[in-house]
Structures are given as structure tokens and as C-alpha cells.
N, C-alpha and C. Protein backbone atom coordinates (compact mmCIF):
# COMPACT_ATOMS: atom_id res chain seq x y z
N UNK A 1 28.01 24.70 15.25
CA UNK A 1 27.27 23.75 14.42
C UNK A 1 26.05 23.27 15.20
N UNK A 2 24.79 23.00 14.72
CA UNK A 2 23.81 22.73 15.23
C UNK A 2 23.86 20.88 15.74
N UNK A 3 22.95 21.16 16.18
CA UNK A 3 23.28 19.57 17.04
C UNK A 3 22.32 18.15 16.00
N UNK A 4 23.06 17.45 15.33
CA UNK A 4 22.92 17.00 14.14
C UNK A 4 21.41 16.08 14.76
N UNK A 5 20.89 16.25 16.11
CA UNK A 5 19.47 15.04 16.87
C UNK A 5 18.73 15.91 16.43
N UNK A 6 18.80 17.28 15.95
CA UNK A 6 17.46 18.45 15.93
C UNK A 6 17.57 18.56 14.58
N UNK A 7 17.92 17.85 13.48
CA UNK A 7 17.89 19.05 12.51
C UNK A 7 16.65 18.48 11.47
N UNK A 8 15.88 19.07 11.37
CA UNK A 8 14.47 18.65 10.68
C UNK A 8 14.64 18.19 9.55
N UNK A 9 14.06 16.85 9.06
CA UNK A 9 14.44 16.18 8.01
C UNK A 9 13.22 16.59 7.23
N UNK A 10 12.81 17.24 6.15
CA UNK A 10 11.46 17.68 5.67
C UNK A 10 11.47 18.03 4.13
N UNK A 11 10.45 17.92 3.49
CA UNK A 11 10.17 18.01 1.86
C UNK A 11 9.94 19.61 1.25
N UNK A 12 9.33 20.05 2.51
CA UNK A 12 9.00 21.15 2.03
C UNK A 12 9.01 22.54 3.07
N UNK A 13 10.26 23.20 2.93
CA UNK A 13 10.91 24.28 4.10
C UNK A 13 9.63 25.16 4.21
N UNK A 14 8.77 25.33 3.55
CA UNK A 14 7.64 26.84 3.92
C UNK A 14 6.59 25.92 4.61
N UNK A 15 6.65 24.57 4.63
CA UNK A 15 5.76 23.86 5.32
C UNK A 15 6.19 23.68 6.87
N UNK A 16 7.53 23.56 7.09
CA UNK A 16 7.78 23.26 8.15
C UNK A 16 8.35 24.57 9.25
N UNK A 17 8.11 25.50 8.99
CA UNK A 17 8.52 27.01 9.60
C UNK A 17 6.97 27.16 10.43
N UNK A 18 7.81 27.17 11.93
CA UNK A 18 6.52 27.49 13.07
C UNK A 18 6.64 26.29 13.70
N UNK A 19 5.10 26.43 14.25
CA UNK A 19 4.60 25.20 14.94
C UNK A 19 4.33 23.97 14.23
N UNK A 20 4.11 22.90 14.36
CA UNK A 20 3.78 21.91 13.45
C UNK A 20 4.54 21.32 12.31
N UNK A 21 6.32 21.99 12.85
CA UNK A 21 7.13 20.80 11.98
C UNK A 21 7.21 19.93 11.74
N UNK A 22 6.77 19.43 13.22
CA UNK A 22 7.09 17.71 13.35
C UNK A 22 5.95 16.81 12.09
N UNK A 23 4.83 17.11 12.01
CA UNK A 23 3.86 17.06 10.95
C UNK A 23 4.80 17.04 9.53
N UNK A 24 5.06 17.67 9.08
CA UNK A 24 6.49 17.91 7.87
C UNK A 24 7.32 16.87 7.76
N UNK A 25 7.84 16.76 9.31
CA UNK A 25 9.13 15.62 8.61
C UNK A 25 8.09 14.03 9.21
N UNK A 26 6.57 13.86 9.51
CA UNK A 26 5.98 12.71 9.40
C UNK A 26 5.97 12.82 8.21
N UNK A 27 5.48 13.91 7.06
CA UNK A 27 4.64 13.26 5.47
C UNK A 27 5.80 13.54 5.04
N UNK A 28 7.65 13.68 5.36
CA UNK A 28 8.70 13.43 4.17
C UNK A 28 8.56 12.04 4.20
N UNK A 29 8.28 11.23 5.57
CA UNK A 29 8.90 10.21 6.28
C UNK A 29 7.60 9.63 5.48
N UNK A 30 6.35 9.46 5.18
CA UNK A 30 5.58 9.26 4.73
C UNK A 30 5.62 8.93 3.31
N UNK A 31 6.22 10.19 2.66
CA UNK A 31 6.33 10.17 0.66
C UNK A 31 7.48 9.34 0.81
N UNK A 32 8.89 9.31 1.83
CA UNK A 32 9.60 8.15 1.19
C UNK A 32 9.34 6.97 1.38
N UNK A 33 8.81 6.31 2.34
CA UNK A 33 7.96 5.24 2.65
C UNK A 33 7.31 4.78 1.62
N UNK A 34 6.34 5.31 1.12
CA UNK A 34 5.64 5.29 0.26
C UNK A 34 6.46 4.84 -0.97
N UNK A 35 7.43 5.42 -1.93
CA UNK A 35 8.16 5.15 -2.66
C UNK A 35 8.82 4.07 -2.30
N UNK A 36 9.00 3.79 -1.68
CA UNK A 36 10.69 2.57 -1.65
C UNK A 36 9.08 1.56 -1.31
N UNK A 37 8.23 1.49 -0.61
CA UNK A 37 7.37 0.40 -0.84
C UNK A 37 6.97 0.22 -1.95
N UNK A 38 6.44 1.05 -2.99
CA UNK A 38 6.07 0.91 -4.20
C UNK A 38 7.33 0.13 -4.97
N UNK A 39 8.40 0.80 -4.99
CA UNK A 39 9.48 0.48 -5.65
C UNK A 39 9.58 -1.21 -5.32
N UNK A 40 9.71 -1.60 -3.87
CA UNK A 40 9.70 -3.11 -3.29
C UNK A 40 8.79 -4.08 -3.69
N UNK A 41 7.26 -3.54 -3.62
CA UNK A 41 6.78 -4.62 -4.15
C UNK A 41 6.84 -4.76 -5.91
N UNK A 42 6.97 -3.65 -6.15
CA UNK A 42 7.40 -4.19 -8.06
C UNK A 42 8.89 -4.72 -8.30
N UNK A 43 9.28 -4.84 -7.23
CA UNK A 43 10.93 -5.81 -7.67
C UNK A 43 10.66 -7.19 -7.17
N UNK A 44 10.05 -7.15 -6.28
CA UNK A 44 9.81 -8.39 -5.55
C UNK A 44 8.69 -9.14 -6.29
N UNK A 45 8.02 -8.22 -6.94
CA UNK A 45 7.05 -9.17 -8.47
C UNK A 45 7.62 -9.38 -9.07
N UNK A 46 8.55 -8.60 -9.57
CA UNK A 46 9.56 -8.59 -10.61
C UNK A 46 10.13 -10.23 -10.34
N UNK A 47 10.84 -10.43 -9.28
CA UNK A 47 11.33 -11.71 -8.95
C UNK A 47 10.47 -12.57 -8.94
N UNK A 48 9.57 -12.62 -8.48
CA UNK A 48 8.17 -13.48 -9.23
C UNK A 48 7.81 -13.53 -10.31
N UNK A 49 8.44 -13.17 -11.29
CA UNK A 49 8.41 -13.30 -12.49
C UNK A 49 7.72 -12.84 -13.24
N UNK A 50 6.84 -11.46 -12.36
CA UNK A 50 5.39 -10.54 -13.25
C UNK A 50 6.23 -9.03 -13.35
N UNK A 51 6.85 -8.88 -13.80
CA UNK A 51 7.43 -7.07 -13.88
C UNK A 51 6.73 -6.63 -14.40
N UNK A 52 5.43 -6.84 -15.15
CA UNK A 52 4.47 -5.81 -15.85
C UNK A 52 3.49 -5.34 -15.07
N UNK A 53 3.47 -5.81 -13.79
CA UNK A 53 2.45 -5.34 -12.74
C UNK A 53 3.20 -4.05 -11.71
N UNK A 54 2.36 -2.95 -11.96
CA UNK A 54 2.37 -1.73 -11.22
C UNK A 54 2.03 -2.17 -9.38
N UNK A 55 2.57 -1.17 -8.52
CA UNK A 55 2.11 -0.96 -7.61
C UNK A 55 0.78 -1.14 -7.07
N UNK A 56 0.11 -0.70 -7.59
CA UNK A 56 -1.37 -0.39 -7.32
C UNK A 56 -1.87 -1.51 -7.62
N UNK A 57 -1.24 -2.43 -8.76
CA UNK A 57 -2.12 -3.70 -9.39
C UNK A 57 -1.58 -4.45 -8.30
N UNK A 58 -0.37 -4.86 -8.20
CA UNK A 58 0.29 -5.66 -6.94
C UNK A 58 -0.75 -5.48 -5.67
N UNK A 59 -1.17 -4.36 -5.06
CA UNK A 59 -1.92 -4.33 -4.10
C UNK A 59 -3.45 -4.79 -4.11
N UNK A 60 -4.12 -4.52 -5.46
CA UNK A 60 -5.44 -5.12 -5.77
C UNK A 60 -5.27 -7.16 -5.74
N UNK A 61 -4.26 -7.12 -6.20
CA UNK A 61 -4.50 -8.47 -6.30
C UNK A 61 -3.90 -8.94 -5.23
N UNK A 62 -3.45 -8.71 -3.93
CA UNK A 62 -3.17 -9.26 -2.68
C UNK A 62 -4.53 -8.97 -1.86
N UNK A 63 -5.28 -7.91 -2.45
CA UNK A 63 -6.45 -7.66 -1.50
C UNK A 63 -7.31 -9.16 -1.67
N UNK A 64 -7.34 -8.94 -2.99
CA UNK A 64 -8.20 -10.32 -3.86
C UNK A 64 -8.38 -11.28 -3.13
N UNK A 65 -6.82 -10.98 -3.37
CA UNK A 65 -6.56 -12.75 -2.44
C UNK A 65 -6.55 -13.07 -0.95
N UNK A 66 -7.13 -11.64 -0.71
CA UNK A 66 -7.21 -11.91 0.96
C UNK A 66 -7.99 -12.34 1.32
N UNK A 67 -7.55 -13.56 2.28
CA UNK A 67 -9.15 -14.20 2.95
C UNK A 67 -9.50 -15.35 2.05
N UNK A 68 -9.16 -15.27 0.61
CA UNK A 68 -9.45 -16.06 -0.14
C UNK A 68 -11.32 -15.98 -0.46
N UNK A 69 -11.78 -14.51 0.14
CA UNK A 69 -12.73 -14.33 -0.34
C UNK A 69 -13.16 -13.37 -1.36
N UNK A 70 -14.04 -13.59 -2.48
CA UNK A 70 -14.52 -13.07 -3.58
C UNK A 70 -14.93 -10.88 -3.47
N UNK A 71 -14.23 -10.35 -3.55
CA UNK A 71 -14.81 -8.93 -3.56
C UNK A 71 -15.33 -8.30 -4.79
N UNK A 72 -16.30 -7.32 -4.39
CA UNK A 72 -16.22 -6.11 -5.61
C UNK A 72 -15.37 -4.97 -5.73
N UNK A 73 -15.46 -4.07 -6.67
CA UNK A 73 -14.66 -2.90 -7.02
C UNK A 73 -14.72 -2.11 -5.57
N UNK A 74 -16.37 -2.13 -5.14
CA UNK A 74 -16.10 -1.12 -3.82
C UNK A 74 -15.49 -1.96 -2.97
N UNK A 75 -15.62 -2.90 -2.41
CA UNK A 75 -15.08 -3.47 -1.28
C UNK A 75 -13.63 -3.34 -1.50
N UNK A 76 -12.95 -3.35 -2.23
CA UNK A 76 -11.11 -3.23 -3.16
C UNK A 76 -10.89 -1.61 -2.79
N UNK A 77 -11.61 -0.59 -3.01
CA UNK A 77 -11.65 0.50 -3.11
C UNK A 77 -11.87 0.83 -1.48
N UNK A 78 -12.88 0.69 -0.70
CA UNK A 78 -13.18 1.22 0.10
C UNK A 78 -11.58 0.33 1.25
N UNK A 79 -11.35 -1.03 1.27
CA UNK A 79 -10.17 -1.47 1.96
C UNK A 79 -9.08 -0.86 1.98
N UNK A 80 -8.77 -0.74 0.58
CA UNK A 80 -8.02 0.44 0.25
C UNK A 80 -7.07 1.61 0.32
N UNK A 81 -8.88 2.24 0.72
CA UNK A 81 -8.73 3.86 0.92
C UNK A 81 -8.33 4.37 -0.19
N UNK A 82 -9.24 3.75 -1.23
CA UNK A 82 -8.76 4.84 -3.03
C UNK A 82 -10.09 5.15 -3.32
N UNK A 83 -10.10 6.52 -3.48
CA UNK A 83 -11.26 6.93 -3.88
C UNK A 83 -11.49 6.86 -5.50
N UNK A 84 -10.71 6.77 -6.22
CA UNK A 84 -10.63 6.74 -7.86
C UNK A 84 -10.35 5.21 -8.33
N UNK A 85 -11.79 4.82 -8.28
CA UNK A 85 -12.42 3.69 -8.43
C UNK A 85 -11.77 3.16 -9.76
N UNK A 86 -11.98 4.23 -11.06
CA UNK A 86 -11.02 4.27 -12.42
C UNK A 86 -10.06 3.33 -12.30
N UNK A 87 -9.12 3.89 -11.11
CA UNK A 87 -7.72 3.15 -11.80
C UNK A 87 -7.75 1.65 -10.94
N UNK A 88 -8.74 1.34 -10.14
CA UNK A 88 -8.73 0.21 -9.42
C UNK A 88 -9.40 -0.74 -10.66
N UNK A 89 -10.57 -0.36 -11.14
CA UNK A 89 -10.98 -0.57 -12.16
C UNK A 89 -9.81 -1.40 -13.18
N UNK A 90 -9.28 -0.62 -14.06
CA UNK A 90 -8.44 -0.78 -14.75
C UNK A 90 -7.28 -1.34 -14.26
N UNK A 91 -6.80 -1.60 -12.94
CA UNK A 91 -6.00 -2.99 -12.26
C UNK A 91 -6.73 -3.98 -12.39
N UNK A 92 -8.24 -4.20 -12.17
CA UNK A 92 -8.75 -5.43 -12.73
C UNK A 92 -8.84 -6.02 -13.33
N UNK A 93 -9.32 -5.22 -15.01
CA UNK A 93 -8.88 -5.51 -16.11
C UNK A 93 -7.68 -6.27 -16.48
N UNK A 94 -6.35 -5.49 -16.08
CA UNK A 94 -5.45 -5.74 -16.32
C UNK A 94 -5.35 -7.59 -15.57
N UNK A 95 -5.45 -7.08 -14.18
CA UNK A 95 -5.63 -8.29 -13.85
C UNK A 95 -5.93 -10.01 -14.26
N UNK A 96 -7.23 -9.70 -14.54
CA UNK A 96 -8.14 -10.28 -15.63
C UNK A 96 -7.24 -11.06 -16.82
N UNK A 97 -7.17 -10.08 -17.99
CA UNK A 97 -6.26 -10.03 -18.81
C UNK A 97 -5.02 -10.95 -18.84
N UNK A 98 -4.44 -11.04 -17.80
CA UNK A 98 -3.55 -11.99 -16.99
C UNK A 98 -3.23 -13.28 -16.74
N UNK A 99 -4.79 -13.11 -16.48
CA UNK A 99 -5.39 -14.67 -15.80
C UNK A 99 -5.23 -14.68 -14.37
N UNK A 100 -5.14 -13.78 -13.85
CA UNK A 100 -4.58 -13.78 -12.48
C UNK A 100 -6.09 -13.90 -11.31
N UNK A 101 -7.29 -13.07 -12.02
CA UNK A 101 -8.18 -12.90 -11.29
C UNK A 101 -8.74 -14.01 -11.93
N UNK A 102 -10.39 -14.13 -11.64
CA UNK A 102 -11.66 -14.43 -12.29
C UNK A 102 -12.61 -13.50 -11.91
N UNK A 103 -14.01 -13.24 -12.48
CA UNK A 103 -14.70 -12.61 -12.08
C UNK A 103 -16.08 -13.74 -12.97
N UNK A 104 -17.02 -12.77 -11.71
CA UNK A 104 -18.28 -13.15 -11.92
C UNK A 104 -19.30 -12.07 -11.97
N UNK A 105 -20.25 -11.79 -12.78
CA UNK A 105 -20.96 -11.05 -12.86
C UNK A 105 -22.37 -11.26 -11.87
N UNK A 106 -22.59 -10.64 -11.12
CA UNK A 106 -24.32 -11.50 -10.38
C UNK A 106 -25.27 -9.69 -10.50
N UNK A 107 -26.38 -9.90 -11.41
CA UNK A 107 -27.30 -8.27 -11.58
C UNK A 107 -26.37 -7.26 -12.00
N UNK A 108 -26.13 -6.46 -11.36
CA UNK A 108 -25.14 -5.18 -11.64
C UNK A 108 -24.01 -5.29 -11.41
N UNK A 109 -23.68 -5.98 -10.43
CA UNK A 109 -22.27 -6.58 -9.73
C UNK A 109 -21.19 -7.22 -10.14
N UNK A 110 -20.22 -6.99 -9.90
CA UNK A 110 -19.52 -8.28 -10.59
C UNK A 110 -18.22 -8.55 -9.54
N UNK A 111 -18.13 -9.12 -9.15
CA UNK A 111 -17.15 -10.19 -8.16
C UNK A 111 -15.92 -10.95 -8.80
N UNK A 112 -14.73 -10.37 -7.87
CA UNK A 112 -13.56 -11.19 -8.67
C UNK A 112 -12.82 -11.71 -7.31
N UNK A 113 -12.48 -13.10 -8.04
CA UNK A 113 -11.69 -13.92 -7.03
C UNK A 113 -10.52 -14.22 -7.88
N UNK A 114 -9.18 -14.22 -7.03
CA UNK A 114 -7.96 -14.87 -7.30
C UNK A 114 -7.99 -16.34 -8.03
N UNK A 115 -7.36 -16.17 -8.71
CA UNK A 115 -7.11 -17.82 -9.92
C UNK A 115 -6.34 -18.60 -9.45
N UNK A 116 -6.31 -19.98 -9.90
CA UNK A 116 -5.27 -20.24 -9.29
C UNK A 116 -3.32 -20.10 -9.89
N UNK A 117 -3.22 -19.20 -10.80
CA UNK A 117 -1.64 -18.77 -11.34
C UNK A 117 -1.75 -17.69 -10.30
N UNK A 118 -2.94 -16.45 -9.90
CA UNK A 118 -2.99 -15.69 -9.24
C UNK A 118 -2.56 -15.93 -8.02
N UNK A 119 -2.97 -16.98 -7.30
CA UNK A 119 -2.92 -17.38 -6.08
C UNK A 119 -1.16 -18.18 -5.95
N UNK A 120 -0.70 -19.15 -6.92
CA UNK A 120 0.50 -18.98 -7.04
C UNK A 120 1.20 -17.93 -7.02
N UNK A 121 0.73 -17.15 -7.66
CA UNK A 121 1.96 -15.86 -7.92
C UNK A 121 1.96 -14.77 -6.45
N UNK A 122 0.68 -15.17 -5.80
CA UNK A 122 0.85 -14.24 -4.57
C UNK A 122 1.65 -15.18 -3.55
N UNK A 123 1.51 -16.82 -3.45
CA UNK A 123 2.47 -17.04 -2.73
C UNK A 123 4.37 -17.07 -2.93
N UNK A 124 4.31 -17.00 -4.24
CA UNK A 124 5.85 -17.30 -4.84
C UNK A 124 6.42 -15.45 -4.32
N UNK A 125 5.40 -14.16 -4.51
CA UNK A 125 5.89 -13.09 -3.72
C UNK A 125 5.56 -13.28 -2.03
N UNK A 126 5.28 -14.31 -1.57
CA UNK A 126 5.12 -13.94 0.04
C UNK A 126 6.82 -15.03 -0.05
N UNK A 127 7.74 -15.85 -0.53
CA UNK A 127 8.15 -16.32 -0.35
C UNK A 127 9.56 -15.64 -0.76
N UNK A 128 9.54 -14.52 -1.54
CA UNK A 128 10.60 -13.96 -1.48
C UNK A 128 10.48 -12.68 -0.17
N UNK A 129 9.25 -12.86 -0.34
CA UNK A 129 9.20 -10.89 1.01
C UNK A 129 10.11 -11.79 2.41
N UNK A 130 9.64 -13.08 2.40
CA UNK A 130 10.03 -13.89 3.57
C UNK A 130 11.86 -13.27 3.77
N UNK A 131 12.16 -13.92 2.55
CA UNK A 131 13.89 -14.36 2.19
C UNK A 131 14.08 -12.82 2.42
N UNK A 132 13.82 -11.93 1.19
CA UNK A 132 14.48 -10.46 1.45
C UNK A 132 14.32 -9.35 2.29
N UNK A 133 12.73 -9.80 2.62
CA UNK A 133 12.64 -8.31 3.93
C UNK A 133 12.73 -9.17 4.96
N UNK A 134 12.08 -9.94 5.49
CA UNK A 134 11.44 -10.39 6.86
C UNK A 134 12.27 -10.91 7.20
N UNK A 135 13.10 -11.37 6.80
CA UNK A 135 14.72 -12.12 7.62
C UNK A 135 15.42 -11.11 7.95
N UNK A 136 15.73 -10.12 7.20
CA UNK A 136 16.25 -8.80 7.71
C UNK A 136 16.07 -7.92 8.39
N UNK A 137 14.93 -7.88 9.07
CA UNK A 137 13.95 -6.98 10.04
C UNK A 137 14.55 -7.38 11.33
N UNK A 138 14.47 -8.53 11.92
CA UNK A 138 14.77 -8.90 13.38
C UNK A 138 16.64 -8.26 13.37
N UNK A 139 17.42 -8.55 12.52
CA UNK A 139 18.52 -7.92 12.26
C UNK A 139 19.20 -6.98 12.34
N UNK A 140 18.07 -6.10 11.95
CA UNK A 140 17.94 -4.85 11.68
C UNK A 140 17.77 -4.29 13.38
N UNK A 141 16.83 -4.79 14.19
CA UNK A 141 16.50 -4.47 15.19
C UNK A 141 15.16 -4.33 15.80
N UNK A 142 14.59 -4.75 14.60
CA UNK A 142 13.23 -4.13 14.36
C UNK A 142 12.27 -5.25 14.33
N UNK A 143 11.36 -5.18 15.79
CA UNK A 143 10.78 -6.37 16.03
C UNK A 143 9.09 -6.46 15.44
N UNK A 144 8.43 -7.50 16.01
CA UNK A 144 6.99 -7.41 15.16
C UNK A 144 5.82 -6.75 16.02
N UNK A 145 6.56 -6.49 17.28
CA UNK A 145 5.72 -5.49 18.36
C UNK A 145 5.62 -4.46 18.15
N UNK A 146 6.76 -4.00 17.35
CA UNK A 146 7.27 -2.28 16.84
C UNK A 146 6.79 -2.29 15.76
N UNK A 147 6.66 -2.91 15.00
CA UNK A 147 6.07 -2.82 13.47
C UNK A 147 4.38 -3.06 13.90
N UNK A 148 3.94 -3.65 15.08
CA UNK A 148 2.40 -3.68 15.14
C UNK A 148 1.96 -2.21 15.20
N UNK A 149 2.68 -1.74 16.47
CA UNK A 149 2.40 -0.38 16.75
C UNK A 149 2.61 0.88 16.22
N UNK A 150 3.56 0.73 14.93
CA UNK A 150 3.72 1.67 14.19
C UNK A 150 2.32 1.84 13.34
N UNK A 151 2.21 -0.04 12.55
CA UNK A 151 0.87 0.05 11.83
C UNK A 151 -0.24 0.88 12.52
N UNK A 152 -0.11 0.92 13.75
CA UNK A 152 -1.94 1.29 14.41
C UNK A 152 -1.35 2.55 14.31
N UNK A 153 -0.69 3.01 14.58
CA UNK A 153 0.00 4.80 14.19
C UNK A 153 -0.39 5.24 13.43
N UNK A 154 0.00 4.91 11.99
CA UNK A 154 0.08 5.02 10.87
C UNK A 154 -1.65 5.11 10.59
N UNK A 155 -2.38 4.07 10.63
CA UNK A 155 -3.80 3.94 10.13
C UNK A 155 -4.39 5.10 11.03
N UNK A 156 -3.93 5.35 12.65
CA UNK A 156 -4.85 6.72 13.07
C UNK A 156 -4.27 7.74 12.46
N UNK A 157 -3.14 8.01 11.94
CA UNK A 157 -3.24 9.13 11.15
C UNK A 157 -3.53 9.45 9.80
N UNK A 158 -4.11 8.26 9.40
CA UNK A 158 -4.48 8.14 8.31
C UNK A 158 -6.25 8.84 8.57
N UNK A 159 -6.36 8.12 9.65
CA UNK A 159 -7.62 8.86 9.65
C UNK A 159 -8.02 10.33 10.31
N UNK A 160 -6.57 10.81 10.96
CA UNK A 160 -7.30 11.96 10.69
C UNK A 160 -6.89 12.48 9.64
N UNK A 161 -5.84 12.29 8.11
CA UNK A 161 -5.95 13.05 7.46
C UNK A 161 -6.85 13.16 6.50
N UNK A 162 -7.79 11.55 6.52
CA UNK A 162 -9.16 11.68 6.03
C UNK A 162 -10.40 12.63 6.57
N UNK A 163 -10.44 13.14 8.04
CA UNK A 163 -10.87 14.13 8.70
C UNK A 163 -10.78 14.93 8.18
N UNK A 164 -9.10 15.96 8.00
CA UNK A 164 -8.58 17.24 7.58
C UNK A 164 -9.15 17.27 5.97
N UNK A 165 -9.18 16.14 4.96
CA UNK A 165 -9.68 16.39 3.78
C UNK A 165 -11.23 16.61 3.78
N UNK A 166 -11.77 15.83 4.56
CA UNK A 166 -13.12 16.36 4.45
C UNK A 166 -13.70 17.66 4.84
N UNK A 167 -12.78 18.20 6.28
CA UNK A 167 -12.70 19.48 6.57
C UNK A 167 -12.28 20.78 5.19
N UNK A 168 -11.03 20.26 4.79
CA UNK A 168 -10.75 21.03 3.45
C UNK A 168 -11.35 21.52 2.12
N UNK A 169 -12.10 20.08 2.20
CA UNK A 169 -13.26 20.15 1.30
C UNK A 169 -14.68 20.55 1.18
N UNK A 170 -14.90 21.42 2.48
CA UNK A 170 -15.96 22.25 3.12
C UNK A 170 -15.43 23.71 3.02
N UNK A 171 -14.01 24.29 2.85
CA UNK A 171 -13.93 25.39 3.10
C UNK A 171 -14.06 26.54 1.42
């Protein structure tokens, strides 16, 4: 029997044959990440009492509210890292719609700041992330030194796979 510390955890077997497995079981480790966060912050809205807000909207409107300063579509987009302005777009709206944002139009521009139900509703979700994740983390084992350094991990490989796409997109 193989020795259960080696056995490659991965999404896709013709991806991970050769050199550069380890790459494979980062983006399984990546797509489930990805999911169970998506999944988390729409339960944890959910418990905030907004279940009609998607992933993507949940994240526009924490950007919003970051800083407590006023952005545009690019500044939301480019923080981001979404190139399909569309569906950021249409989180605004939705947003909007809500009452969650405000916006202001200035020439071509238009600027949206967090409301104040918006700004409630982002603290009533920082107050459950508190109770259900963040109490459970030190528990778990898992300190805020290890979670710093994963983040800076994570964002350099983010950038080089913004590298490899632009490379890809030359060939």
C-alpha cells in the first residue's frame, strides 16, 4: 500500500502526471477553498438576515465598505481582480436596489458608498464571522501569523497566474 503522506490530492489526473503536480493539488486546494468560502459567506449573510445576496455581491459590498471610502466600478473591479466589470456592475445595481449602497454620479463617473442598513448589515456579518469562524481558528490550531503568511502566498501566486494568463494570451 502506498504511503497515505504521498498520495496526491488533485482535480484533474492528466494535469497532474510528470513534473509540476504539486501545482495540481495547489488549484484542487484552491477550487475547494474557493467554494466552501463562497458557500460561508452566503450563510453567514444568510444569518444576517440577507440570503438573496450572492457571493460576488457579498464581496462588492464589503469592498464598499472598506475604509468607509466612496469607490467606482474600476476601483471595485481592479481591488478585486475581476476583469468582467458586467457582473460587478450588476452587484451594484442589485446592491442599490437594496438600499444597501448609495451612489453618486460626478461627469461620467459615478461613486458608491455604503448606507447606513449597508453598513449595519456588514457589521451584524463581521459579528457572526467573529462567533462562527474566528473563535474556531485558534482551536483549530491555526494562528493569525499562519493565516498572514498564507495570505501573502496566496496573493504571489495570484500574481503569477496573472503573468501565465497574459503569457497565454500572447500565444
Amino acid at each position: 500500500m502506498k504511503n497515505p503522506e504521498r498520495r496526491r490530492i488533485v482535480s484533474s489526473r492528466h494535469l497532474a502526471e510528470g513534473e509540476g503536480w504539486e501545482a495540481s493539488e495547489f488549484e484542487y486546494g484552491l477550487i475547494i477553498a474557493y467554494n466552501a468560502f463562497s458557500r460561508w459567506m452566503q450563510r453567514c449573510m444568510a444569518a444576517a438576515e440577507m440570503p438573496e445576496l450572492s457571493a460576488l455581491e457579498i464581496l462588492v459590498l464589503h469592498n464598499v465598505n472598506h475604509r468607509d471610502r466612496e469607490k467606482r466600478l474600476t476601483d471595485i473591479s481592479f481591488l478585486l481582480n475581476i476583469e468582467d466589470t458586467h457582473t460587478i456592475n450588476y452587484a451594484l445595481r442589485k446592491l442599490l436596489k437594496l438600499e444597501l449602497l448609495n451612489s453618486e454620479k460626478r461627469g461620467k463617473e459615478v461613486f458608491y458608498r455604503v448606507s447606513d442598513k449597508g453598513r449595519d448589515l456588514c457589521q451584524l456579518y463581521r459579528q457572526i464571522r467573529e462567533q462562527c469562524l474566528l473563535d474556531a481558528l485558534p482551536r483549530a490550531g491555526i494562528s493569525g501569523e499562519e493565516l498572514s503568511e498564507l495570505a501573502t502566498n496566496l496573493r504571489t501566486m495570484s500574481g503569477h497566474y496573472d503573468q501565465a494568463s497574459r503569457a497565454a494570451s500572447s500565444l
